[in-house]
C-alpha atoms as a PDB file:
ATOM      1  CA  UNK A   1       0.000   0.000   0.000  1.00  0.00           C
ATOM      2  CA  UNK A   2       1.557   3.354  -0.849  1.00  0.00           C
ATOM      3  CA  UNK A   3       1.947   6.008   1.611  1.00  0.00           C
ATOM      4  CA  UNK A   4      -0.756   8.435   2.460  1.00  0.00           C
ATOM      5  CA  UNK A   5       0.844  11.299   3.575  1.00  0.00           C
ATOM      6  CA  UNK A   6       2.816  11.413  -0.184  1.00  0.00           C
ATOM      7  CA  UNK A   7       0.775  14.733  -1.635  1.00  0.00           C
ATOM      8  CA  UNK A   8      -0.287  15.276  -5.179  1.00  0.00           C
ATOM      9  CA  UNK A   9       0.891  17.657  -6.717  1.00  0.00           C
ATOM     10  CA  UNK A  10      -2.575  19.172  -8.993  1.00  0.00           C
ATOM     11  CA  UNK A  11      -1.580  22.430  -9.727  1.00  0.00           C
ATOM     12  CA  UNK A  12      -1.342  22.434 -13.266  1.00  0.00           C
ATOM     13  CA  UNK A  13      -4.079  20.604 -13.547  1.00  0.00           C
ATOM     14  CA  UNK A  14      -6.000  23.567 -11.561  1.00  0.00           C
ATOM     15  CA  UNK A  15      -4.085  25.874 -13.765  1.00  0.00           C
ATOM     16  CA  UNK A  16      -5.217  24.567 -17.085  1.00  0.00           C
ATOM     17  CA  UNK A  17      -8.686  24.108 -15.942  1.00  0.00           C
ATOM     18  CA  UNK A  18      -8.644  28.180 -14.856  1.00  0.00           C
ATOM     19  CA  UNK A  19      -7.275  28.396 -18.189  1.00  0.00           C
ATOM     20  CA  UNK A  20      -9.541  26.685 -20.159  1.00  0.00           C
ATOM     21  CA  UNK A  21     -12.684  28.740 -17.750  1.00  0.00           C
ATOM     22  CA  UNK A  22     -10.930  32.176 -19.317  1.00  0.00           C
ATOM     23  CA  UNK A  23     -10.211  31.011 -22.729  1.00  0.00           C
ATOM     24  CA  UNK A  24     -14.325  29.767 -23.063  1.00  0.00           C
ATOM     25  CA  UNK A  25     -15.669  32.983 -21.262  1.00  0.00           C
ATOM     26  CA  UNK A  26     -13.346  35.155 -23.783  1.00  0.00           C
ATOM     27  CA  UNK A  27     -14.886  32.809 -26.484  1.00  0.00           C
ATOM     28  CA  UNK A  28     -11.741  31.650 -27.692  1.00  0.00           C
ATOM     29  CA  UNK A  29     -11.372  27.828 -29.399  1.00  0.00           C
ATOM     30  CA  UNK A  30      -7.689  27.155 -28.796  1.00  0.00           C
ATOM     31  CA  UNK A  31      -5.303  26.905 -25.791  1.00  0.00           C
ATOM     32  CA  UNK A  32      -1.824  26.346 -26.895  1.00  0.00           C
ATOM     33  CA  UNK A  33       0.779  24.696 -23.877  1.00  0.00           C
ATOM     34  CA  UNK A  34       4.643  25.331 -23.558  1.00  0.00           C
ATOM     35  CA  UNK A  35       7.047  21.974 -23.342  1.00  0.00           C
ATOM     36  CA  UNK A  36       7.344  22.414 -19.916  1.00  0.00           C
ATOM     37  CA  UNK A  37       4.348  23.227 -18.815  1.00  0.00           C
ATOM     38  CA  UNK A  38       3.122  20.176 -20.822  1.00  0.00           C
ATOM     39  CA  UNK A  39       5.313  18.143 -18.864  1.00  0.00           C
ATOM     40  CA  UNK A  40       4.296  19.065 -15.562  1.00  0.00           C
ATOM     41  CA  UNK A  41       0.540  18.553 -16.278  1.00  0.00           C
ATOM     42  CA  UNK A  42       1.632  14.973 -17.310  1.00  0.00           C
ATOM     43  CA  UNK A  43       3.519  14.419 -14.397  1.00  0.00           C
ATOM     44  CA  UNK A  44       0.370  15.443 -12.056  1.00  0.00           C
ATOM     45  CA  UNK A  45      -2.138  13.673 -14.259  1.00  0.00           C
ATOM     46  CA  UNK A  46      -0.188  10.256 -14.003  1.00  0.00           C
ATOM     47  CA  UNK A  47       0.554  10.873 -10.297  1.00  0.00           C
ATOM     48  CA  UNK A  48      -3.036  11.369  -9.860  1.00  0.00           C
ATOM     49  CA  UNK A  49      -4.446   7.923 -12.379  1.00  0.00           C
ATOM     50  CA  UNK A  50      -1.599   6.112 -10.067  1.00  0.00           C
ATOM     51  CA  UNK A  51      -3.329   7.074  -6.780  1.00  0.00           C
ATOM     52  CA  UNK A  52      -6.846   6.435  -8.547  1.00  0.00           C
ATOM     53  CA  UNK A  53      -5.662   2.789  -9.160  1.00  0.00           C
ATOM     54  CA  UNK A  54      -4.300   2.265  -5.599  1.00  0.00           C
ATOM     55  CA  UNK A  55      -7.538   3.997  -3.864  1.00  0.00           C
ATOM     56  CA  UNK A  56      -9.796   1.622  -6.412  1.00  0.00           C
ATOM     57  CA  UNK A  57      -7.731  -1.609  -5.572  1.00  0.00           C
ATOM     58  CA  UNK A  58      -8.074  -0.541  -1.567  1.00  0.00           C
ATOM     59  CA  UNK A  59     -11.959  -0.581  -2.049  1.00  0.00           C
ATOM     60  CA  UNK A  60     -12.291  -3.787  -4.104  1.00  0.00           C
ATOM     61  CA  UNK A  61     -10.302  -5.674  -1.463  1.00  0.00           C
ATOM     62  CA  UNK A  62     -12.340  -4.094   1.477  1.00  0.00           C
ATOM     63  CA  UNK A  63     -15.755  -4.843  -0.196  1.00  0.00           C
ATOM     64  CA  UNK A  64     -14.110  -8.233  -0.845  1.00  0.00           C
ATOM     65  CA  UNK A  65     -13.464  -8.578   3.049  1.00  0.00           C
ATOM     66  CA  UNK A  66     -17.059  -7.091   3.819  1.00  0.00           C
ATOM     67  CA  UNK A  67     -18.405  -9.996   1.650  1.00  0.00           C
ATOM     68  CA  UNK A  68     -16.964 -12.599   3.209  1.00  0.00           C
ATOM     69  CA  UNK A  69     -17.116 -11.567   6.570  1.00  0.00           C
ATOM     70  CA  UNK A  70     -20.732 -11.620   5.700  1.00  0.00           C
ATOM     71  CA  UNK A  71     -20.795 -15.280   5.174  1.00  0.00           C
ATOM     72  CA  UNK A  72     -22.504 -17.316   7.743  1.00  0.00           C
ATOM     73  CA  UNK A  73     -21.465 -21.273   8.124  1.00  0.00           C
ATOM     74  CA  UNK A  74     -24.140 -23.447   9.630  1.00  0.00           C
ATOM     75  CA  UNK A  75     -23.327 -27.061  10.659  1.00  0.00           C
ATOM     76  CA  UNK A  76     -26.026 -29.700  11.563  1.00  0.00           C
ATOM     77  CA  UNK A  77     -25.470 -32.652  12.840  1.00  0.00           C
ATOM     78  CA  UNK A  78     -28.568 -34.553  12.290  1.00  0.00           C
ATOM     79  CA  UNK A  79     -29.556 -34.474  15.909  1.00  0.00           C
ATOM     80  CA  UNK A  80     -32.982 -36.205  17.108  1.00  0.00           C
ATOM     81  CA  UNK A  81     -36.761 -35.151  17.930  1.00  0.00           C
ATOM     82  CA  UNK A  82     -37.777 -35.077  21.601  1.00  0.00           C
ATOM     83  CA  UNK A  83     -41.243 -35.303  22.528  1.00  0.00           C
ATOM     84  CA  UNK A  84     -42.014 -32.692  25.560  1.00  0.00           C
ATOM     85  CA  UNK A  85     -44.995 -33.429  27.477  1.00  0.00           C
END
């Protein structure tokens, strides 16, 4: 499991979105990206599909735990009928 305190860095993802907000209310159709600010937006979008995976795989093995802690065995042994008067 990785480490929760390890932060993700979203900031150019919150930048391009604020960018992409201005460039629709100025009714512009194109956003155009330097290198390196194309790099950094790929680093923080695989950081954050890596820490989607992780957080999905946490929750299919805890449902997978809820399910079978769920699971009831009964024995029987085939005991006998007593009549109570």
């Amino acid at each position: 499991m990785q480490s929760k305190s390890t932060k993700i860095q979203t900031r150019p993802i919150e930048d391009l979105l604020a960018r992409i907000r201005t460039l629709r209310q100025q009714g512009q159709h194109e956003i155009r990206i330097s290198g390196a600010e194309a790099d950094r937006l790929a680093d923080s979008l695989s950081q954050v599909m890596t820490r989607l995976v992780h957080v999905q795989d946490e929750i299919i093995e805890a449902l997978k735990q809820a399910q079978e802690s769920k699971t009831i065995n009964v024995e029987m042994d085939g005991g006998s009928f007593e009549v109570k008067e």
